[in-house]
Protein backbone atom coordinates (compact mmCIF):
# COMPACT_ATOMS: atom_id res chain seq x y z
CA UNK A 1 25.48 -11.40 11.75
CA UNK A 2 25.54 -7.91 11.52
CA UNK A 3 26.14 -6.90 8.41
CA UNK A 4 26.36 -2.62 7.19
CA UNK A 5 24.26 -1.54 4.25
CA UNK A 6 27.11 -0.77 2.16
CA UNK A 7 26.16 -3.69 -0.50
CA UNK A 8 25.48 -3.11 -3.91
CA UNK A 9 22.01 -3.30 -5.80
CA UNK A 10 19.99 -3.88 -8.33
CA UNK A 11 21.28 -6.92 -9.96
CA UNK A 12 18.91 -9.34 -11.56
CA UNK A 13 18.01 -12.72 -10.70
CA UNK A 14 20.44 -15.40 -11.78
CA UNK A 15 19.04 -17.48 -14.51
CA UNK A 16 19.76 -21.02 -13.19
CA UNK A 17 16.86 -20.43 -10.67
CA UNK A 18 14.06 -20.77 -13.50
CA UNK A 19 15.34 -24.54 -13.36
CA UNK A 20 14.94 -25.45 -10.10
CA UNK A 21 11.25 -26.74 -9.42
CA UNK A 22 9.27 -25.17 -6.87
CA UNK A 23 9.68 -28.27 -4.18
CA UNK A 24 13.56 -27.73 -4.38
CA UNK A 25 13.22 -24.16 -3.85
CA UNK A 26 10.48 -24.67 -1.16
CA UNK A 27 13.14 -26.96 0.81
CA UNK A 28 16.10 -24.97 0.43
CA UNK A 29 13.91 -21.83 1.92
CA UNK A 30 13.26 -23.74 4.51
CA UNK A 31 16.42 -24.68 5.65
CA UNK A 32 17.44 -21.30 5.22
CA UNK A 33 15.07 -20.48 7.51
CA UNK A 34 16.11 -22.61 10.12
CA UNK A 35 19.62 -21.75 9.56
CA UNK A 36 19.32 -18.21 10.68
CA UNK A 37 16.53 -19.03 12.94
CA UNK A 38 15.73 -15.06 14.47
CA UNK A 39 18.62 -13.50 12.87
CA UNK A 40 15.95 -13.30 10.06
CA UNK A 41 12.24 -11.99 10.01
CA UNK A 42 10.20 -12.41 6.72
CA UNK A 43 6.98 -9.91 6.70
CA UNK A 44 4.81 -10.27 3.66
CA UNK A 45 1.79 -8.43 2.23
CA UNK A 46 -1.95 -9.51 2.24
CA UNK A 47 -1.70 -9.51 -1.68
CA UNK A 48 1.22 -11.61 -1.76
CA UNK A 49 0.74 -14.96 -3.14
CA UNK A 50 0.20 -18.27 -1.35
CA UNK A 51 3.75 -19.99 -2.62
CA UNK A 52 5.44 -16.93 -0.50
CA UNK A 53 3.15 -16.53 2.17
CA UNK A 54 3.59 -19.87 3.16
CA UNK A 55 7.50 -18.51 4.60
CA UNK A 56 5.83 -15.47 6.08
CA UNK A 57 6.21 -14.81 9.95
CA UNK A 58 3.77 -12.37 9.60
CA UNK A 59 1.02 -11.13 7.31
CA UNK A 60 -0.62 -7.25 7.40
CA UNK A 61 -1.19 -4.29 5.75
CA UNK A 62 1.82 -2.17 4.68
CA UNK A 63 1.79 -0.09 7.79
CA UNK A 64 0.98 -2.74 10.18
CA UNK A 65 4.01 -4.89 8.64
CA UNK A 66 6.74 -2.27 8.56
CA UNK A 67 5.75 -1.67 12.75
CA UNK A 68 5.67 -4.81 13.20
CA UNK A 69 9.17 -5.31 11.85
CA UNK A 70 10.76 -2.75 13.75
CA UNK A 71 9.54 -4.12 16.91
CA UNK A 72 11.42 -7.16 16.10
CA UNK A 73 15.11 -6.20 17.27
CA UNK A 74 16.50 -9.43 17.61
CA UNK A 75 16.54 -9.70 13.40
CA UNK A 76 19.26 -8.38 11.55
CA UNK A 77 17.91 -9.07 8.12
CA UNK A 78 13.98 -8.09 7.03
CA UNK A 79 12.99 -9.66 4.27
CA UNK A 80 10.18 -7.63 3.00
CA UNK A 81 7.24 -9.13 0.86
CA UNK A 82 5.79 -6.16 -0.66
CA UNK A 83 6.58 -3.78 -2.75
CA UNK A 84 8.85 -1.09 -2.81
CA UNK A 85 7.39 1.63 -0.35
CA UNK A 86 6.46 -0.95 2.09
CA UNK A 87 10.25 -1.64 2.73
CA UNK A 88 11.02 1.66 2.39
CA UNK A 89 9.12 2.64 5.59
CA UNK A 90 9.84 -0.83 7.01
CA UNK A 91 13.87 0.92 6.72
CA UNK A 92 13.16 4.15 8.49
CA UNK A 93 11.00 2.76 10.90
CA UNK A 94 13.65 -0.12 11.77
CA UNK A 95 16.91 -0.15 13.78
CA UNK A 96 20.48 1.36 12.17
CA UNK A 97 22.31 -2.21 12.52
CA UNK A 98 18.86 -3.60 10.55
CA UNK A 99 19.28 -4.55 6.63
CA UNK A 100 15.62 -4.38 4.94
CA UNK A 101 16.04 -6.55 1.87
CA UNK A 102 13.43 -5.98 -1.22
CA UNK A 103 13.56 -9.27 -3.15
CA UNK A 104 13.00 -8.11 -6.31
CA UNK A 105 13.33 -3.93 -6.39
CA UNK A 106 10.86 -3.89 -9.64
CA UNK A 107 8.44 -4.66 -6.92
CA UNK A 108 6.71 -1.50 -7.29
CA UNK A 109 3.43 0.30 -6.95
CA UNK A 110 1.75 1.83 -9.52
CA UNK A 111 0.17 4.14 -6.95
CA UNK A 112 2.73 5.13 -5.43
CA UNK A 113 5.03 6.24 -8.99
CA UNK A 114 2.02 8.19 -9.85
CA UNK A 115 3.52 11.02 -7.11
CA UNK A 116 7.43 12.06 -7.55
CA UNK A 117 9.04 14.49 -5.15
CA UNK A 118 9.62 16.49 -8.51
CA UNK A 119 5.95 17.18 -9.72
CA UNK A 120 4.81 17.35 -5.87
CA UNK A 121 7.03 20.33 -5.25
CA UNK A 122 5.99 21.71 -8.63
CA UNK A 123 2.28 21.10 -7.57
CA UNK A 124 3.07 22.77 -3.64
CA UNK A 125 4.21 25.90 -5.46
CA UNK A 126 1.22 26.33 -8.15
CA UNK A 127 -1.07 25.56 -5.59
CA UNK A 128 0.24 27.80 -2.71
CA UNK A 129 -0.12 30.83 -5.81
CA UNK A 130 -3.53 30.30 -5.62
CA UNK A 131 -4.64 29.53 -2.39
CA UNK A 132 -1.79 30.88 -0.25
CA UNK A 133 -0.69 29.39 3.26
CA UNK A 134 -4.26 27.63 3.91
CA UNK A 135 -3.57 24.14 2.96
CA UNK A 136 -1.75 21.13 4.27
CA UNK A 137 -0.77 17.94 2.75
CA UNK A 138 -1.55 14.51 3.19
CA UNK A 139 -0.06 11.14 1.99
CA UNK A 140 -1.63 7.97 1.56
CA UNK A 141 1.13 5.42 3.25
CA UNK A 142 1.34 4.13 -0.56
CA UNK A 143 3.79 6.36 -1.50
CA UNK A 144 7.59 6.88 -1.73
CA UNK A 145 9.52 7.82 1.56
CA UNK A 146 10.03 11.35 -0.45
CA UNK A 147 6.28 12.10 -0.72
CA UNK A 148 5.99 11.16 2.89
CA UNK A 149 8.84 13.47 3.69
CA UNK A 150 7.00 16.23 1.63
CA UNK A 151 4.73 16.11 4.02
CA UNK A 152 6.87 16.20 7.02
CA UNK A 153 8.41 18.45 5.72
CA UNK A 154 5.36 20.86 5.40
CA UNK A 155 3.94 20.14 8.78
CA UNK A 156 1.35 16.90 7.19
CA UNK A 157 1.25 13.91 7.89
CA UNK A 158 0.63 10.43 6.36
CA UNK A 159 -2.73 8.37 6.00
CA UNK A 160 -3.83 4.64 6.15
CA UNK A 161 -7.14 3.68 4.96
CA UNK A 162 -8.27 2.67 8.22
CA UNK A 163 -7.61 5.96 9.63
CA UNK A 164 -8.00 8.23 6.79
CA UNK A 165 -10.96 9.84 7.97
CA UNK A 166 -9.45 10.41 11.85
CA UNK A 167 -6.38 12.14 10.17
CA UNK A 168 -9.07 14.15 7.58
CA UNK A 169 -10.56 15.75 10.41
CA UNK A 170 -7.40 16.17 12.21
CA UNK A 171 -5.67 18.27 9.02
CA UNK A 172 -8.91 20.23 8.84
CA UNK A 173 -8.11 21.49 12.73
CA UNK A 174 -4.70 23.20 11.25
CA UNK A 175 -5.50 24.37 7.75
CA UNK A 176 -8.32 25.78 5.43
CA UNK A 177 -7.53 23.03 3.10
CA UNK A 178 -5.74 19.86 2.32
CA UNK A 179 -3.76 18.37 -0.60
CA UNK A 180 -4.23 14.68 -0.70
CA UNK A 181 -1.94 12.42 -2.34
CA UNK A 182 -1.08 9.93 -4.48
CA UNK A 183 -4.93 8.73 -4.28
CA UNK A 184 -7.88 10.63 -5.61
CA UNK A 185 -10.52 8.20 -4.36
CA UNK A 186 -9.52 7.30 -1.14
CA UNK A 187 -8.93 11.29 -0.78
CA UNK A 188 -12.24 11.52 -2.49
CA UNK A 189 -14.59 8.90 -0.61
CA UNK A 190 -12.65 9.94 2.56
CA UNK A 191 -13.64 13.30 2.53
CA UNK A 192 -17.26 12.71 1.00
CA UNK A 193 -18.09 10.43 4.17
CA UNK A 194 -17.15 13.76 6.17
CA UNK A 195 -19.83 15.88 4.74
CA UNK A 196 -17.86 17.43 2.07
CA UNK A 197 -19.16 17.64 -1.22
CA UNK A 198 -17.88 16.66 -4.40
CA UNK A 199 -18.25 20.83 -5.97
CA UNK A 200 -16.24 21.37 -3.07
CA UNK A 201 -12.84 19.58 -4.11
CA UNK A 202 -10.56 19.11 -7.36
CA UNK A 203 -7.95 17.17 -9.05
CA UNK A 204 -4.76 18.23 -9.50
CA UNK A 205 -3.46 16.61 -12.72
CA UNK A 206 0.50 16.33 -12.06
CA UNK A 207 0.67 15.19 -16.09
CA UNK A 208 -0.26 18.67 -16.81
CA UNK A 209 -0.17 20.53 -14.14
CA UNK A 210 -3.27 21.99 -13.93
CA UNK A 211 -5.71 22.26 -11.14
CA UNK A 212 -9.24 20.96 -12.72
CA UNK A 213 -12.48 21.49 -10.67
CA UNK A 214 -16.05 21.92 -11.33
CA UNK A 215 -17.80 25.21 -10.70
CA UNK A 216 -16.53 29.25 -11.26
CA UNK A 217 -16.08 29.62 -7.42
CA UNK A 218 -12.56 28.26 -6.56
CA UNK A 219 -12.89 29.58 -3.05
CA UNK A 220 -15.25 26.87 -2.21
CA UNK A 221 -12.27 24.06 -2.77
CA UNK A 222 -11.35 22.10 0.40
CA UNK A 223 -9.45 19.43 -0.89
CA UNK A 224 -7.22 18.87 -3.56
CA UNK A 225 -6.94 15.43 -5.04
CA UNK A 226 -4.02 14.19 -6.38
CA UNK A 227 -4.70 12.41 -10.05
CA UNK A 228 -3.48 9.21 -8.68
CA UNK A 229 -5.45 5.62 -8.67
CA UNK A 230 -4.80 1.91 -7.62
CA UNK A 231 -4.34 0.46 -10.94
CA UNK A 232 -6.39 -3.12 -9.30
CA UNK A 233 -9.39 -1.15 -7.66
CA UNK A 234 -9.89 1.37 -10.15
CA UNK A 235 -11.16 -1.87 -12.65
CA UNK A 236 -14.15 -2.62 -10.45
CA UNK A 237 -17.29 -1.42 -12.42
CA UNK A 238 -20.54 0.14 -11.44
CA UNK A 239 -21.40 -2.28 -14.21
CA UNK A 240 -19.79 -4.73 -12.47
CA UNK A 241 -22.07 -4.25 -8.94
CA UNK A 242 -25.39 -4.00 -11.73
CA UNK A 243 -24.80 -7.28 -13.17
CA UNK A 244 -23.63 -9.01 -10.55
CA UNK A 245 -26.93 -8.03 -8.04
CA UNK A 246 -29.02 -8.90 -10.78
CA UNK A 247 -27.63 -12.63 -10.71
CA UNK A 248 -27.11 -12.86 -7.08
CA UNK A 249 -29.22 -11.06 -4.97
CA UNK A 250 -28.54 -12.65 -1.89
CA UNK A 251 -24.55 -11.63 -1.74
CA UNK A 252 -23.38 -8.84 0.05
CA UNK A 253 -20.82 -6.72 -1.73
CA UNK A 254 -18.04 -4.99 -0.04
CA UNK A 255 -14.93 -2.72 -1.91
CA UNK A 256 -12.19 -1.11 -0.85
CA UNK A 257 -11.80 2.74 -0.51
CA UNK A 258 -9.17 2.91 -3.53
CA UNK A 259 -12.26 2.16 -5.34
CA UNK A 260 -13.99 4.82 -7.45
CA UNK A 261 -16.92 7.02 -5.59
CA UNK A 262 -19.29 5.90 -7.60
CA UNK A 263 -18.21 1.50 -7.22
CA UNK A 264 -18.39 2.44 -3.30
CA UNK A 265 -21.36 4.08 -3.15
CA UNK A 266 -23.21 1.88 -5.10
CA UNK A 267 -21.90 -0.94 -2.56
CA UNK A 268 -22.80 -2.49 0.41
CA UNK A 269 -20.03 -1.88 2.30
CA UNK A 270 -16.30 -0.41 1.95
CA UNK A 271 -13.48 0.03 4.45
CA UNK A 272 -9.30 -0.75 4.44
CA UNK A 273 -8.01 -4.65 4.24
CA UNK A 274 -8.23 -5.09 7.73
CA UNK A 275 -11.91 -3.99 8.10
CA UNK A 276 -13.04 -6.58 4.46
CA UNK A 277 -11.31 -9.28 6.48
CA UNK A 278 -12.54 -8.72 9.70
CA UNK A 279 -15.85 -7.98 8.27
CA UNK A 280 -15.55 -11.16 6.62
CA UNK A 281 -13.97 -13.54 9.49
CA UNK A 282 -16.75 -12.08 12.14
CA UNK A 283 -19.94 -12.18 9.32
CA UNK A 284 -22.52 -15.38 10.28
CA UNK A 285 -22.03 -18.88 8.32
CA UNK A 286 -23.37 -19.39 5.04
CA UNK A 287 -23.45 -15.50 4.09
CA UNK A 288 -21.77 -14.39 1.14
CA UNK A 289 -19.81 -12.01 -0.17
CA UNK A 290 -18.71 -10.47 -3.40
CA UNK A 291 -15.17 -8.66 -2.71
CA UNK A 292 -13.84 -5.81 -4.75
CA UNK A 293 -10.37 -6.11 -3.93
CA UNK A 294 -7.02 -7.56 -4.82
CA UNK A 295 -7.77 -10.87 -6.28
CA UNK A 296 -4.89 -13.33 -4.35
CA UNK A 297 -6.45 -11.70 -0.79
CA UNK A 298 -9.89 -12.87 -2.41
CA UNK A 299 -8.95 -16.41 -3.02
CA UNK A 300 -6.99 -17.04 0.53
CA UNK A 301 -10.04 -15.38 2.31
CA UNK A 302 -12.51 -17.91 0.45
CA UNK A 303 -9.63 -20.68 1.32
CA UNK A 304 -9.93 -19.24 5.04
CA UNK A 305 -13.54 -19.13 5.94
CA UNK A 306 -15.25 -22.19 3.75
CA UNK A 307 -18.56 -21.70 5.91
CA UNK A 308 -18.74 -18.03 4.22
CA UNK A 309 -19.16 -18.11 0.17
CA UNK A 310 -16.42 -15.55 -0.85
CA UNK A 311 -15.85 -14.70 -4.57
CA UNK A 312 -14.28 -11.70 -6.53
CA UNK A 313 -16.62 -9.04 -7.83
CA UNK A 314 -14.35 -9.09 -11.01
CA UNK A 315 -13.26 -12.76 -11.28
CA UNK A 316 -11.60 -11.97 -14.14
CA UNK A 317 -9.74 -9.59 -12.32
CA UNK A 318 -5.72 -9.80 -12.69
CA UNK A 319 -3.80 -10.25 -9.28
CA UNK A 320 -1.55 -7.13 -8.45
CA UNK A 321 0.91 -7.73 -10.85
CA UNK A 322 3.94 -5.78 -9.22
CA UNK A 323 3.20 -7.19 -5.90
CA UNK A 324 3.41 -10.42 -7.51
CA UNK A 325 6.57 -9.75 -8.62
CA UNK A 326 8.17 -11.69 -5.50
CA UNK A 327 8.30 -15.29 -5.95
CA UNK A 328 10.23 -18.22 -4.93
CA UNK A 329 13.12 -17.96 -7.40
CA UNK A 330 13.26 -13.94 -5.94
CA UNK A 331 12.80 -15.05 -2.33
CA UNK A 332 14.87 -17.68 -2.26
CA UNK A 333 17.87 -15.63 -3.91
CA UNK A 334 17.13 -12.80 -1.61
CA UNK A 335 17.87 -15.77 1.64
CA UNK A 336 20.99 -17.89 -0.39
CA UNK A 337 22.50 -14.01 -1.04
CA UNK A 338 22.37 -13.42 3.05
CA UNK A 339 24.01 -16.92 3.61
CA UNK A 340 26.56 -16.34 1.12
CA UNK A 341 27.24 -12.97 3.37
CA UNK A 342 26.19 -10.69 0.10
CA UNK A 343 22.72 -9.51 0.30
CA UNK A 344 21.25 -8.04 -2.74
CA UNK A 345 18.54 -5.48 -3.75
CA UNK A 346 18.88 -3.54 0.18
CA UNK A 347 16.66 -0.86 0.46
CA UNK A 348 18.03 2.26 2.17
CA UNK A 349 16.48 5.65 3.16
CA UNK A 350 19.00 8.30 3.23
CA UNK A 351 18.56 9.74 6.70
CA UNK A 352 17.32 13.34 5.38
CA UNK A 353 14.47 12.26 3.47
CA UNK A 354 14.04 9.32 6.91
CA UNK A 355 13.77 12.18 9.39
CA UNK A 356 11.12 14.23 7.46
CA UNK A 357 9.18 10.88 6.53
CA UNK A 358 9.61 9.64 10.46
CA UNK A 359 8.00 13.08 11.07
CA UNK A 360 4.81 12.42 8.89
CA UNK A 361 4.30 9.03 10.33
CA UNK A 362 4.72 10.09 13.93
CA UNK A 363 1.87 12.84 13.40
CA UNK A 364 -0.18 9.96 12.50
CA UNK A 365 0.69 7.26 14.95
């Protein structure tokens, strides 16, 4: 079943689905399923929720996902659970006679839309006025297949938050400087860890496009952080770690990097999904653990390991709402559209923008 990515997009989910109840839908995914047995391989985040993880052959970080995937060659359909840039790089990373299908494309990332090609190039130009040819750029793997091309482009590469500081050090080996986008605090705690010091970087704020940085000496900047933020991390509170040590004393609190400098240093511990929950899986029965991260990884991580006492550091904290965007009335379209031999909402990385992209990730894997 080998079917061309010539389909059209972008149409919105029929509204008969709303009526079907969530054990139909559950049964007629799974037939699906068995239906087109490998022809079909269904990745889906760590933030995704439980009712679609359930379907999931595999579950990872972005990165880790969209490799995954295009080890898989016997699939000709990927349905990607994640947002937008996730199946983006899932596309260029896959096989030509591959269709990566987004179940719902306002699956976005906040993150990631905080960096267009338009303002980056903008940025690239302002920025090489001032400093010259000393810098290189950077790219979290949360952003757009453009950004990440950007980078390819201009002899960067991209960044996960496991390896962020590995791929730190190695941009410091070919330029002066580094621009680091679309996050300012992974850039930020990233590069503090390294010995740099906060005098010694700035923000460059796309919205006006303006470099802002503290001090008169502008020679001293190293690293230019783009004015970019994880709209779930950036709502963990110094406050937050204050009240909650004062009430529990005996937990151990652990953030991600996308966290502010400040939330991270004032924790116990911080690293990249993969290092919470490993942390987590490989810590001693009956510890506990306050976790400043997406709030549906929380809950299947307390679900996981009931010797371990696992709760949000924010428990009023909202899941990632555009991640959550793919449900069963979107997966289960996304599947019934493939059977009916008209997939909908394909993503598709035109093979420019993929070779320059390819280029970033390849410096860093």
């Amino acid at each position: 079943m080998n079917i061309l990515k010539t389909f059209p997009k972008n149409k919105s989910l029929p509204a008969h689905y709303s009526e079907l109840t969530s054990a139909e839908m559950e049964l007629r995914i799974k037939e699906i399923r068995k239906q087109l047995g490998n022809k079909l391989f269904l990745p889906a985040h760590h933030y995704q929720k439980d009712e679609v993880v359930q379907f999931a052959d595999v579950t990872g970080d972005s990165l880790q996902l969209a490799k995954i995937s295009a080890q898989n060659k016997e699939a000709d359909f990927i349905v990607f659970c994640g947002v937008h840039f996730m199946a983006e790089t899932a596309d260029m990373l896959s096989s030509i006679n591959q269709t990566v299908i987004l179940p719902d494309l306002k699956a976005g990332c906040s993150m990631a839309d905080m960096a267009d090609i338009h303002q980056t190039e903008r940025a690239w130009k302002e920025l090489n006025k001032i400093f010259g040819d000393t810098m290189l750029p950077l790219t979290y793997v949360n952003s757009t297949a453009d950004i990440k091309a950007f980078c390819g482009k201009n002899g960067g590469a991209t960044v996960t938050s496991s390896n962020a500081k590995e791929m730190v050090r190695w941009a410091f080996e070919q330029k002066e400087r580094l621009l680091f986008l679309p996050d300012q605090h992974l850039g930020r705690n990233t590069a503090y860890d390294l010995g740099i010091s906060l005098e010694d970087m700035a923000i460059w704020d796309p919205i006006k496009d303006e470099l802002v940085f503290d001090g008169s000496d502008i020679e001293r900047i190293k690293v230019i952080l783009w004015k970019g933020h994880c709209s779930v991390h950036e709502k963990f509170t110094v406050n937050q770690i204050e009240d909650f040590r004062q009430n529990h004393s005996d937990y151990k609190i652990i953030v991600h990097p996308e966290c502010t400098h400040e939330v991270v240093r004032a924790s116990d511990l911080n690293g990249s999904t993969h290092y919470i929950i490993e942390t987590i899986k490989n810590a001693e029965p009956g510890t506990k653990w306050a976790v400043g991260t997406e709030m549906n990884l929380v809950n299947r991580l307390a679900q996981q390991f009931p010797d371990k006492k696992i709760v949000s550091l924010n428990p009023n904290l909202c899941p990632c709402l555009t991640m959550n965007r793919i449900d069963l009335p979107h997966l289960l379209w996304s599947l019934e559209n493939i059977i009916e031999g008209n997939p909908e909402n394909i993503i598709s990385v035109d093979d420019e923008t993929k070779r320059y992209a390819v280029m970033a990730l390849n410096r860093m894997m």
